[in-house]
PDB file of N, CA and C in Angstrom:
ATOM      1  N   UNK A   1       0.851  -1.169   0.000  1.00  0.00           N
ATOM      2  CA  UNK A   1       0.000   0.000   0.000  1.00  0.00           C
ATOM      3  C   UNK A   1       0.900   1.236   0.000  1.00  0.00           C
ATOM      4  N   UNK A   2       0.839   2.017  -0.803  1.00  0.00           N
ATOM      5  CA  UNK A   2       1.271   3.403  -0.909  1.00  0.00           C
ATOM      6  C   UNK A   2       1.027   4.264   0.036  1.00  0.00           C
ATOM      7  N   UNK A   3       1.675   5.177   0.238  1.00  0.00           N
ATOM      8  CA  UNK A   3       2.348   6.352   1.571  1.00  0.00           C
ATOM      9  C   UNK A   3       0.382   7.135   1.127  1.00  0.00           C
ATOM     10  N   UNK A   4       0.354   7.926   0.073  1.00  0.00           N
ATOM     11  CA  UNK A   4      -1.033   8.328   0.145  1.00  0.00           C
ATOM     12  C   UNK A   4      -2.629   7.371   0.322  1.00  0.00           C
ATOM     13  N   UNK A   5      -2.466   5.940   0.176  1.00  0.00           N
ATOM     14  CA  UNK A   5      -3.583   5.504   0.171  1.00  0.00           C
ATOM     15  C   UNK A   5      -3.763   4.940   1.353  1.00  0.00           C
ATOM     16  N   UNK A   6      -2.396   4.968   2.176  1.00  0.00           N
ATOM     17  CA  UNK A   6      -2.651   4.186   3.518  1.00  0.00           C
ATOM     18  C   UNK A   6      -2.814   5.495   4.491  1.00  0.00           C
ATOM     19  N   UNK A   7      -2.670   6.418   4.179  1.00  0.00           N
ATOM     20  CA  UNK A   7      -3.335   7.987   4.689  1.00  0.00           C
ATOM     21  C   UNK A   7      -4.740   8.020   4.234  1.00  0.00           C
ATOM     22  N   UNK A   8      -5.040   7.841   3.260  1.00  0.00           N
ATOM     23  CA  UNK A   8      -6.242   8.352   3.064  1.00  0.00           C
ATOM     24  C   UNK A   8      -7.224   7.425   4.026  1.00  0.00           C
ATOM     25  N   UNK A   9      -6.752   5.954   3.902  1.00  0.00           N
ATOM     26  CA  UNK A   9      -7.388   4.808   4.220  1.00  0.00           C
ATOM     27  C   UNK A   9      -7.908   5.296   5.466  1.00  0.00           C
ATOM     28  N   UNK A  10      -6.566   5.869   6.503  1.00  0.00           N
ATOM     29  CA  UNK A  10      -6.346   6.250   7.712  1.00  0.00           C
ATOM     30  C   UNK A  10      -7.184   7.125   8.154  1.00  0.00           C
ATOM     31  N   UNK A  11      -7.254   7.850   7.647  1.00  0.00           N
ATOM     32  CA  UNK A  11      -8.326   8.736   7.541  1.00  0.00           C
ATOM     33  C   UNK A  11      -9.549   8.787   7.686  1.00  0.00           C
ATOM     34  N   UNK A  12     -10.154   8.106   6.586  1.00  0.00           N
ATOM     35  CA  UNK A  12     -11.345   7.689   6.657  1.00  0.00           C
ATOM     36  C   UNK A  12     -11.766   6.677   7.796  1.00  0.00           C
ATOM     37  N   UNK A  13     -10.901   6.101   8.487  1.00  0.00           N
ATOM     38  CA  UNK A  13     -11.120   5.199   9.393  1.00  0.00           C
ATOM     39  C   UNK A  13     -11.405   5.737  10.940  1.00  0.00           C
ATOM     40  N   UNK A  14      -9.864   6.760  11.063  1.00  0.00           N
ATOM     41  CA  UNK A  14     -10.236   7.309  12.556  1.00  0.00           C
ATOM     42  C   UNK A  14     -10.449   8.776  12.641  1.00  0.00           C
ATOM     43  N   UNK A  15     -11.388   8.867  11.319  1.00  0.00           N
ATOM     44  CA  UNK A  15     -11.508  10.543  11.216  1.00  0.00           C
ATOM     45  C   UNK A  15     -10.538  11.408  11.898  1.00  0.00           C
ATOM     46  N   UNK A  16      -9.016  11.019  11.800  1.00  0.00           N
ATOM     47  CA  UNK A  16      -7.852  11.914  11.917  1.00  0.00           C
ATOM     48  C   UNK A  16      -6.802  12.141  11.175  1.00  0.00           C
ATOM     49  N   UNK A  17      -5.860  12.422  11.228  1.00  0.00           N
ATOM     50  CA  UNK A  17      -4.551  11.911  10.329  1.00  0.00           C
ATOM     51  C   UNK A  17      -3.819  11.059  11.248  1.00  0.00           C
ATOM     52  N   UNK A  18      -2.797  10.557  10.488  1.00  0.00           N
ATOM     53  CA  UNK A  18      -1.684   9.703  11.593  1.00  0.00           C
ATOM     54  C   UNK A  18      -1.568  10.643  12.813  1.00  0.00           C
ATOM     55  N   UNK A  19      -0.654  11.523  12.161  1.00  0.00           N
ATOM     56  CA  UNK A  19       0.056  12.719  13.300  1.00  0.00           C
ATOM     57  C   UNK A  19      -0.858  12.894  14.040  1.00  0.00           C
ATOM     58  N   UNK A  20      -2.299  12.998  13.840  1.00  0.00           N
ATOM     59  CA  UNK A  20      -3.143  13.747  14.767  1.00  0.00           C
ATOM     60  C   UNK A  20      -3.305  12.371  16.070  1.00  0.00           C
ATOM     61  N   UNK A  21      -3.606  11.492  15.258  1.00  0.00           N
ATOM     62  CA  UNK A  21      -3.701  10.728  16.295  1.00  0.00           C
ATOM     63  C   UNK A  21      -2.921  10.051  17.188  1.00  0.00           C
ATOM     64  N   UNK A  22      -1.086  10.199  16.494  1.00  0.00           N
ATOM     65  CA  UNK A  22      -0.181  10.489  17.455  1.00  0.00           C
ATOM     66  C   UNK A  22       0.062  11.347  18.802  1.00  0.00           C
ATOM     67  N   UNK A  23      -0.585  12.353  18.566  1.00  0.00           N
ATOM     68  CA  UNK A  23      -0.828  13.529  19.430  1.00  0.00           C
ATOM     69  C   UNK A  23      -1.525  13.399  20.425  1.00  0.00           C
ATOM     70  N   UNK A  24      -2.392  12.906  20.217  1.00  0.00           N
ATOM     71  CA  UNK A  24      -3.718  12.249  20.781  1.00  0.00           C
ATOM     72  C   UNK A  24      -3.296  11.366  21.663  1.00  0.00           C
ATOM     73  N   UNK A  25      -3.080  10.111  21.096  1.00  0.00           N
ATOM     74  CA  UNK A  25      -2.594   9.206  22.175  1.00  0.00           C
ATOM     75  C   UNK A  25      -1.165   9.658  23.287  1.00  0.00           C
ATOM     76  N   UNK A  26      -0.439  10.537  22.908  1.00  0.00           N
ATOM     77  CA  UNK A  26       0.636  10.736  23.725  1.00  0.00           C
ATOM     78  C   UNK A  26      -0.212  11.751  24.635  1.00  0.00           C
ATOM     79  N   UNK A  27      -0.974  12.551  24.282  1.00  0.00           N
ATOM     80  CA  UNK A  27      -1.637  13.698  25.690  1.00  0.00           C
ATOM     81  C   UNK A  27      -2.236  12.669  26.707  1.00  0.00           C
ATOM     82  N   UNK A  28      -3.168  11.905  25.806  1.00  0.00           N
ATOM     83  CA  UNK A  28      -4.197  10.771  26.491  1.00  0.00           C
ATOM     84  C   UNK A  28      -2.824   9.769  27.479  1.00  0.00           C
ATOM     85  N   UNK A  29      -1.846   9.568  27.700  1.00  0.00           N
ATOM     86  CA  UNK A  29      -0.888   9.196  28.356  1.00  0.00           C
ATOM     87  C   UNK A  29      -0.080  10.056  29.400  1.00  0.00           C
ATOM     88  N   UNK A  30      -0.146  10.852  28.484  1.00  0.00           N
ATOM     89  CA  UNK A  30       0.379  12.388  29.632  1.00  0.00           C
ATOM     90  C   UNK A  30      -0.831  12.969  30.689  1.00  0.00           C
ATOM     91  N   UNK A  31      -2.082  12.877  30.414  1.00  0.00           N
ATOM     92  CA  UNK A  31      -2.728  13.019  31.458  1.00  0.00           C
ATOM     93  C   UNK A  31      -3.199  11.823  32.361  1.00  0.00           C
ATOM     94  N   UNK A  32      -3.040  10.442  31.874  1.00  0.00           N
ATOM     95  CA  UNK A  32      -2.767   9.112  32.800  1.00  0.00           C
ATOM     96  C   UNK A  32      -1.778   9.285  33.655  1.00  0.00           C
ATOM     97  N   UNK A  33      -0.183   9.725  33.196  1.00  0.00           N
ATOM     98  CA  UNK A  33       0.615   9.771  34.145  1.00  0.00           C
ATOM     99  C   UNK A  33       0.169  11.071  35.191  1.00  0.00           C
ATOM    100  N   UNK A  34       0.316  12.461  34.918  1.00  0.00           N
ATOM    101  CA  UNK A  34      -0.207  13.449  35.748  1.00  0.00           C
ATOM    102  C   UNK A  34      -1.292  12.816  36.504  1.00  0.00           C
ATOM    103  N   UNK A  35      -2.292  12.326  36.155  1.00  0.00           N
ATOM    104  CA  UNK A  35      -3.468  12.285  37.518  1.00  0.00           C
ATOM    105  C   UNK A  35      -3.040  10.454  38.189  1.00  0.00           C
ATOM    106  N   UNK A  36      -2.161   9.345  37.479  1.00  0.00           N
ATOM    107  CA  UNK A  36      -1.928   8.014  38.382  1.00  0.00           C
ATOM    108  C   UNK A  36      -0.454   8.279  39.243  1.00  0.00           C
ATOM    109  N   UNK A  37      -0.155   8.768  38.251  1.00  0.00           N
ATOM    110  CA  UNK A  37       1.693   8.792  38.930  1.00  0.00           C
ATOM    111  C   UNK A  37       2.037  10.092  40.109  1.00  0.00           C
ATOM    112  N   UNK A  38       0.935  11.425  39.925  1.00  0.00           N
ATOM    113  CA  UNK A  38       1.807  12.449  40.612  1.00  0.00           C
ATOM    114  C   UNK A  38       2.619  13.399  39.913  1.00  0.00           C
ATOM    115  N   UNK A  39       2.856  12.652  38.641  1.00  0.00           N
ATOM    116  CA  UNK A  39       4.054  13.477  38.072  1.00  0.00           C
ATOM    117  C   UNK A  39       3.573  15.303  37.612  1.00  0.00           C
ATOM    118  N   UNK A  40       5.157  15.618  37.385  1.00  0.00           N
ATOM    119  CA  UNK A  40       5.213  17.099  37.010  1.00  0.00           C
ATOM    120  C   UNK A  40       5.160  17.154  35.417  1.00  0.00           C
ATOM    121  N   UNK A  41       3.767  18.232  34.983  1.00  0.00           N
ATOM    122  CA  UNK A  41       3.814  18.165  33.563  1.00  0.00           C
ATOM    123  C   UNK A  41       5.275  17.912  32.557  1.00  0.00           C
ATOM    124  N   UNK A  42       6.341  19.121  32.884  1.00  0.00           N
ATOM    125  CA  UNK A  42       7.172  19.472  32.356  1.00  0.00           C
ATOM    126  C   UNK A  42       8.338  17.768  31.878  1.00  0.00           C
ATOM    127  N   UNK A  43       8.123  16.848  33.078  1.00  0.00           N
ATOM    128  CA  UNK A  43       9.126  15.774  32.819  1.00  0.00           C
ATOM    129  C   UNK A  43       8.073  14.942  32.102  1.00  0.00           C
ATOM    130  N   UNK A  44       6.972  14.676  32.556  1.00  0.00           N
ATOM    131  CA  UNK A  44       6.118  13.977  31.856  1.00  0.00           C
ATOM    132  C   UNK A  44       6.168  14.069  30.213  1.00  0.00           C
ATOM    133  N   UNK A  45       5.883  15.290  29.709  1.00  0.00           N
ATOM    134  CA  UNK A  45       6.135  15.998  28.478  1.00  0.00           C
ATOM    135  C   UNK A  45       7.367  15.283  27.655  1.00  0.00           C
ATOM    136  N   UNK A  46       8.419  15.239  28.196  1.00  0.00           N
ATOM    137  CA  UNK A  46       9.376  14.831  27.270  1.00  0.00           C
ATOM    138  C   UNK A  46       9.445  13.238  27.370  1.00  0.00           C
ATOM    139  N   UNK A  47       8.682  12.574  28.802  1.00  0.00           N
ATOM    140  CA  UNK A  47       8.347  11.142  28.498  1.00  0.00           C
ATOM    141  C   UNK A  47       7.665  10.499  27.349  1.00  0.00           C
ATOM    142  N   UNK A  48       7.297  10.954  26.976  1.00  0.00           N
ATOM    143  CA  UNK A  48       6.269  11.109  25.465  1.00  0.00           C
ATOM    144  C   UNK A  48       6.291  11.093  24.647  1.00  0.00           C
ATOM    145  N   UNK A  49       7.751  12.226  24.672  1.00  0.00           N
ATOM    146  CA  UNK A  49       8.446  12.791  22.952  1.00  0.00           C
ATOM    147  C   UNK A  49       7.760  14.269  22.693  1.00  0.00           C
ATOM    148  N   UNK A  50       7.439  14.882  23.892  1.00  0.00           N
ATOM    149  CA  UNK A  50       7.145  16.294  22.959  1.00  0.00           C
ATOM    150  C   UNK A  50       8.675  17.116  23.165  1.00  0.00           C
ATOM    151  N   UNK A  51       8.539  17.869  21.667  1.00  0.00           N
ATOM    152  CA  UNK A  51      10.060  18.502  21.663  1.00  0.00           C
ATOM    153  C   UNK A  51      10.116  19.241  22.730  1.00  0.00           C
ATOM    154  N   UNK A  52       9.152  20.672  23.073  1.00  0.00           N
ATOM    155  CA  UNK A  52       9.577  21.566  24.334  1.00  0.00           C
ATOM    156  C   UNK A  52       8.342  21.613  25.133  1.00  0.00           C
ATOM    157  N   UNK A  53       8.335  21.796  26.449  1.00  0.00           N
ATOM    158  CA  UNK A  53       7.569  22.436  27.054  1.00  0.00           C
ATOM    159  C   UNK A  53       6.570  23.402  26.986  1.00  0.00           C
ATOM    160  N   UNK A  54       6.688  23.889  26.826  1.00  0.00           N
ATOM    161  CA  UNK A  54       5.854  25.376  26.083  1.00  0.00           C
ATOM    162  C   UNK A  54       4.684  24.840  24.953  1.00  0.00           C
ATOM    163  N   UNK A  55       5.015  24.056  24.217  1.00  0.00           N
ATOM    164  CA  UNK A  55       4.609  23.463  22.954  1.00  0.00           C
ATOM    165  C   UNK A  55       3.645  22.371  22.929  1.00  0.00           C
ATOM    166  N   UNK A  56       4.294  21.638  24.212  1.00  0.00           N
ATOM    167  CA  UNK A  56       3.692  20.806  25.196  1.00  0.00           C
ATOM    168  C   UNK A  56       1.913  21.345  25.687  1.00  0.00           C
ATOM    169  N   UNK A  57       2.711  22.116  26.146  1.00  0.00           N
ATOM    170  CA  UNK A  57       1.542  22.994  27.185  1.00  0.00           C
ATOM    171  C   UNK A  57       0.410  23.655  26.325  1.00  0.00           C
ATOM    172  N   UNK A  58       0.607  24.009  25.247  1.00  0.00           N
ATOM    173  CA  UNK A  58      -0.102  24.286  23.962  1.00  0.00           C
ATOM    174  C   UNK A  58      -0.927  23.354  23.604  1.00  0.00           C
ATOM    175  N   UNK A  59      -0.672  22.156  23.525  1.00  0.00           N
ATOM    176  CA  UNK A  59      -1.166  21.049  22.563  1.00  0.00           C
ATOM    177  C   UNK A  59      -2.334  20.712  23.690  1.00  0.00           C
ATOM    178  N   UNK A  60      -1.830  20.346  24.854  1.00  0.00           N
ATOM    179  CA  UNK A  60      -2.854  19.796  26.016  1.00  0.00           C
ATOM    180  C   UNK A  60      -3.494  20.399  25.836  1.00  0.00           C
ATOM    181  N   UNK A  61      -3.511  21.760  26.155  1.00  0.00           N
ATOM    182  CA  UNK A  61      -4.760  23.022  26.677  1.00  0.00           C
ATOM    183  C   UNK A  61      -5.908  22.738  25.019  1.00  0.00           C
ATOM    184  N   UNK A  62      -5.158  22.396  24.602  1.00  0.00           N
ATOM    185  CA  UNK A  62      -6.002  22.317  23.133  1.00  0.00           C
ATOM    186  C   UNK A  62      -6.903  21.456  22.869  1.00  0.00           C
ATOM    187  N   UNK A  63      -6.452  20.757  23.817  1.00  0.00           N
ATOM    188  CA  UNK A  63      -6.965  19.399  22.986  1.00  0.00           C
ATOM    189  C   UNK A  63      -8.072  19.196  24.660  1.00  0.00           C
ATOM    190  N   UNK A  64      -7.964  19.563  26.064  1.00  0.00           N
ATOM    191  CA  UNK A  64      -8.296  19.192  26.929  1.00  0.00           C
ATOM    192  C   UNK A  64      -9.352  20.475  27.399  1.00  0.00           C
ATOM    193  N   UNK A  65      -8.612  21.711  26.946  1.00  0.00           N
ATOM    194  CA  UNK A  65      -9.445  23.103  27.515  1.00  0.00           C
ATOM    195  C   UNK A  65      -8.801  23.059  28.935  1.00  0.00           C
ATOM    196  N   UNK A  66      -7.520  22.706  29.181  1.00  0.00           N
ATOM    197  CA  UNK A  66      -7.072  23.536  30.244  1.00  0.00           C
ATOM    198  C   UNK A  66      -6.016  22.925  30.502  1.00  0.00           C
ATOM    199  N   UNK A  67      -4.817  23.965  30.812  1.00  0.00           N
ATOM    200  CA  UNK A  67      -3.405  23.294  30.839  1.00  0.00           C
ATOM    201  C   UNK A  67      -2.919  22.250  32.086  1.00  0.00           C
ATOM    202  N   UNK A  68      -2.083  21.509  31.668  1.00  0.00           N
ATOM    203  CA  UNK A  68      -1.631  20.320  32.392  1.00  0.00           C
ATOM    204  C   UNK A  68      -1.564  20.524  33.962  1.00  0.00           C
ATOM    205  N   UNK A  69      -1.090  21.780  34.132  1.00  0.00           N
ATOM    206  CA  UNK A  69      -0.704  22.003  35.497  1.00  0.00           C
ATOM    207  C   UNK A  69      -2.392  22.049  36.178  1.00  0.00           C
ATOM    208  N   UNK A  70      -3.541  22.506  35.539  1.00  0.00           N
ATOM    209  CA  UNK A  70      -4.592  22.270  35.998  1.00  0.00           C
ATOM    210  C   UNK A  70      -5.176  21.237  36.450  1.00  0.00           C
ATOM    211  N   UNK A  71      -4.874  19.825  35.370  1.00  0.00           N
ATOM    212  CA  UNK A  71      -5.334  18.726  35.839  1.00  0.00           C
ATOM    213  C   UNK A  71      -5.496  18.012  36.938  1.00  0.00           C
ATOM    214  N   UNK A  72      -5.111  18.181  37.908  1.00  0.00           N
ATOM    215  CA  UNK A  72      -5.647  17.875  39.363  1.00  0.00           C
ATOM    216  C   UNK A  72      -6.408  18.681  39.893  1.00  0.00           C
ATOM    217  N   UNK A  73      -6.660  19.623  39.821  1.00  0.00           N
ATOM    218  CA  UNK A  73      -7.676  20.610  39.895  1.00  0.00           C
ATOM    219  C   UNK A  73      -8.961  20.109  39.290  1.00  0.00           C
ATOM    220  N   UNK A  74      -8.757  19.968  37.962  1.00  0.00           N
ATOM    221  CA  UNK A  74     -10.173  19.495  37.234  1.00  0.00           C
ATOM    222  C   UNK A  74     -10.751  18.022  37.951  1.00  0.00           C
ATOM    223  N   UNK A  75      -9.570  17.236  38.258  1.00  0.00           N
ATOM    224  CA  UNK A  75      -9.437  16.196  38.643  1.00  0.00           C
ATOM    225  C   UNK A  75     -10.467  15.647  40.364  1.00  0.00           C
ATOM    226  N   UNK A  76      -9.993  16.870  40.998  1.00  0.00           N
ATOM    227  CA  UNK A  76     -10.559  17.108  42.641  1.00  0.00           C
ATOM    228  C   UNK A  76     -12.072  17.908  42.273  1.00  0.00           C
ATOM    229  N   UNK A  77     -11.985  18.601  41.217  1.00  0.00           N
ATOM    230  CA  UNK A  77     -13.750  19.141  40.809  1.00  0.00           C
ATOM    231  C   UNK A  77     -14.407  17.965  40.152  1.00  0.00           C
ATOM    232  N   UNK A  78     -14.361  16.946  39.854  1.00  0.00           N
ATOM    233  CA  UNK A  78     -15.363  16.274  39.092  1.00  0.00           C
ATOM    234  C   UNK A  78     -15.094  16.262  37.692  1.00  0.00           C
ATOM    235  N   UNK A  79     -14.244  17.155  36.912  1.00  0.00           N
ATOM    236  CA  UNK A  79     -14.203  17.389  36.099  1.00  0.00           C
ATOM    237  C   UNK A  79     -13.371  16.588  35.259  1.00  0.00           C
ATOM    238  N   UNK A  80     -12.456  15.511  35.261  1.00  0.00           N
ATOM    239  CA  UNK A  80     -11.800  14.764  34.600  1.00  0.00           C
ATOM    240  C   UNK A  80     -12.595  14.243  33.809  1.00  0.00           C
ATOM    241  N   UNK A  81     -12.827  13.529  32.779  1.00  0.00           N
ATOM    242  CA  UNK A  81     -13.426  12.483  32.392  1.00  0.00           C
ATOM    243  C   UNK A  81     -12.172  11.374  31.366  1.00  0.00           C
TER     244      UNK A  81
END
């Protein structure tokens, strides 16, 4: 299968792109570790593979509506899901 048809395939399957759903699963891990482990966003972040911090902190808030350092917060409100 070719580089475009196994994208497109991809696509149509998990209504994302690869990358996106790379992204996806590494936040969805980064907020497992933050609310099972304790951990600090910033080390967590590069457990993962995100290049910087900052960038990091971008992507979560994006994808979650509120940055990492919040998540125990949301976590103690009810608000995790």
């Amino acid at each position: 299968m070719g580089v475009r048809s196994f994208y497109n395939h991809f696509k149509t399957i998990t209504s994302s792109t690869p990358l996106q759903c790379i992204k996806k699963i590494r936040l969805d891990k980064v907020r497992q570790l933050l609310v099972n482990q304790r951990l600090q966003a910033n080390g967590v972040a590069y457990m993962v593979g995100a290049e910087t911090s900052p960038q990091f902190s971008r992507e979560y808030k994006r994808h979650f509506g509120y940055p990492p350092k919040d998540t125990r917060l949301h976590l103690t409100a009810g608000v995790l899901t």
